[in-house]
Protein backbone atom coordinates (compact mmCIF):
# COMPACT_ATOMS: atom_id res chain seq x y z
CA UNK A 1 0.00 0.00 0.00
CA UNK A 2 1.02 3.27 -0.49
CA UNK A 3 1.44 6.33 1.71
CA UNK A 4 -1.31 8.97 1.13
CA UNK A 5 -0.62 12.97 1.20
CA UNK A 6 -2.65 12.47 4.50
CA UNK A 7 -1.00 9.81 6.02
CA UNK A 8 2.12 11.49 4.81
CA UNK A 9 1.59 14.60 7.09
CA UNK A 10 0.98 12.74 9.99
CA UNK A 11 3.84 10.93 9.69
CA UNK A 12 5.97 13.86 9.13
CA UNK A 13 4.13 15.93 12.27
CA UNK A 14 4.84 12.70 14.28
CA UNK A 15 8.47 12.82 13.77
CA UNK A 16 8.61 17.09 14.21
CA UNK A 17 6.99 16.15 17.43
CA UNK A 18 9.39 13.32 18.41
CA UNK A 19 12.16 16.01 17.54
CA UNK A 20 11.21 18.98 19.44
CA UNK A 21 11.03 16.38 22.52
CA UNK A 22 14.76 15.49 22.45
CA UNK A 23 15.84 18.87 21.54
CA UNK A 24 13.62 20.21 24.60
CA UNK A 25 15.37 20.72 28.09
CA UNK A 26 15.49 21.88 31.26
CA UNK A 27 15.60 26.10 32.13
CA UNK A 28 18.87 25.09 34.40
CA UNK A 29 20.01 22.17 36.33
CA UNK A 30 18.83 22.34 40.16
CA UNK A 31 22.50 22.30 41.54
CA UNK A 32 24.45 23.88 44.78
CA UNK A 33 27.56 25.53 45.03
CA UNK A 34 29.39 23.40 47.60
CA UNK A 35 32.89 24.06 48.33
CA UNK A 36 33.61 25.37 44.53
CA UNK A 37 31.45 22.14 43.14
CA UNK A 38 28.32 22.05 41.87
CA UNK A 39 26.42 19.27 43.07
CA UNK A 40 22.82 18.15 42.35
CA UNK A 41 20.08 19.30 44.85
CA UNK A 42 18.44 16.35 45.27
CA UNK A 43 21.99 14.11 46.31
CA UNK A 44 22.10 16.81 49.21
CA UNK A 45 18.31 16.40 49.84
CA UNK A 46 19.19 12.80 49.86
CA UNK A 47 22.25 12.91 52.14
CA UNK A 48 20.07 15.33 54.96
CA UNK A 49 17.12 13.05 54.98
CA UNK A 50 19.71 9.64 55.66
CA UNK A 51 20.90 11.59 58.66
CA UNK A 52 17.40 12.48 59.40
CA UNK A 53 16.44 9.01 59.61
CA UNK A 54 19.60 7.60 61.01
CA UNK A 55 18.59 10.70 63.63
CA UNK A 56 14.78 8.82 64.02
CA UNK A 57 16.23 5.77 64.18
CA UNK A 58 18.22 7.02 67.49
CA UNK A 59 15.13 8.56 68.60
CA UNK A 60 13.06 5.67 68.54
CA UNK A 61 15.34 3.81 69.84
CA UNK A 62 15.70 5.82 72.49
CA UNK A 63 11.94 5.53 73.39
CA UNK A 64 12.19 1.32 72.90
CA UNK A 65 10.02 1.38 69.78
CA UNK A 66 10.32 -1.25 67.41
CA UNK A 67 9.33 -1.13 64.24
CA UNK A 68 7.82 -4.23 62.49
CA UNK A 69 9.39 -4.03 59.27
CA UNK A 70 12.06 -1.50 59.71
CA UNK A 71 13.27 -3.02 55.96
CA UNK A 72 10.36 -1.40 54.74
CA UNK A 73 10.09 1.34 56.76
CA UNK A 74 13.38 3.10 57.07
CA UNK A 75 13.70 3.45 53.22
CA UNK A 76 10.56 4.97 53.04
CA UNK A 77 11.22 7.47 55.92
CA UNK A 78 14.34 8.32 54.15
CA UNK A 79 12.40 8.74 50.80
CA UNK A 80 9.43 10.78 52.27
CA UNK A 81 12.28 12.90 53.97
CA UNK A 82 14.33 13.23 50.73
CA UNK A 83 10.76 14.52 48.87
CA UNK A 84 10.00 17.06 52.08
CA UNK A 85 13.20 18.59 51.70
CA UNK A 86 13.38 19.35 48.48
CA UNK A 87 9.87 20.80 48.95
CA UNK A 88 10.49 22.77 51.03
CA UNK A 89 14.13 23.95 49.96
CA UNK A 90 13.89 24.05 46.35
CA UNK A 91 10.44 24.35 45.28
């Protein structure tokens, strides 16, 4: 079978589409000045909310709480702290 004028357009407005999503990108990179580095936002966000949770983990601890599944549960308190911080700080 052949190809159409039609069909031929929306192929062609298909790939111009495809295109202009590759050659898109972001304003600027999210990135601190640490130190005379730049380093991403969210691997600091990342390294507060392990001590944050390293800091809970002391805390509960502290109060002889145990937690069930702390395999489970310590990940996601570092993730939900990781995604509160860069709320917070960066958005």
């Amino acid at each position: 079978m052949r190809a159409t004028g039609k069909c031929r357009t929306v192929q062609l407005g298909f790939l111009v589409s495809l295109s202009a999503l590759s050659l898109s990108s972001c304003s600027r990179a999210p990135s601190l000045d640490l130190l005379g580095s730049f380093f991403p936002a969210w691997l600091v966000c990342l390294t507060l909310a392990v001590l944050l949770t390293a800091l809970t983990r002391l805390v509960l601890l502290r109060f002889h709480m145990n937690l069930d599944l702390a395999v489970l549960a310590y990940p996601s308190l570092a993730a939900l702290f990781t995604f509160a911080l860069w709320l917070i700080f960066f958005h």
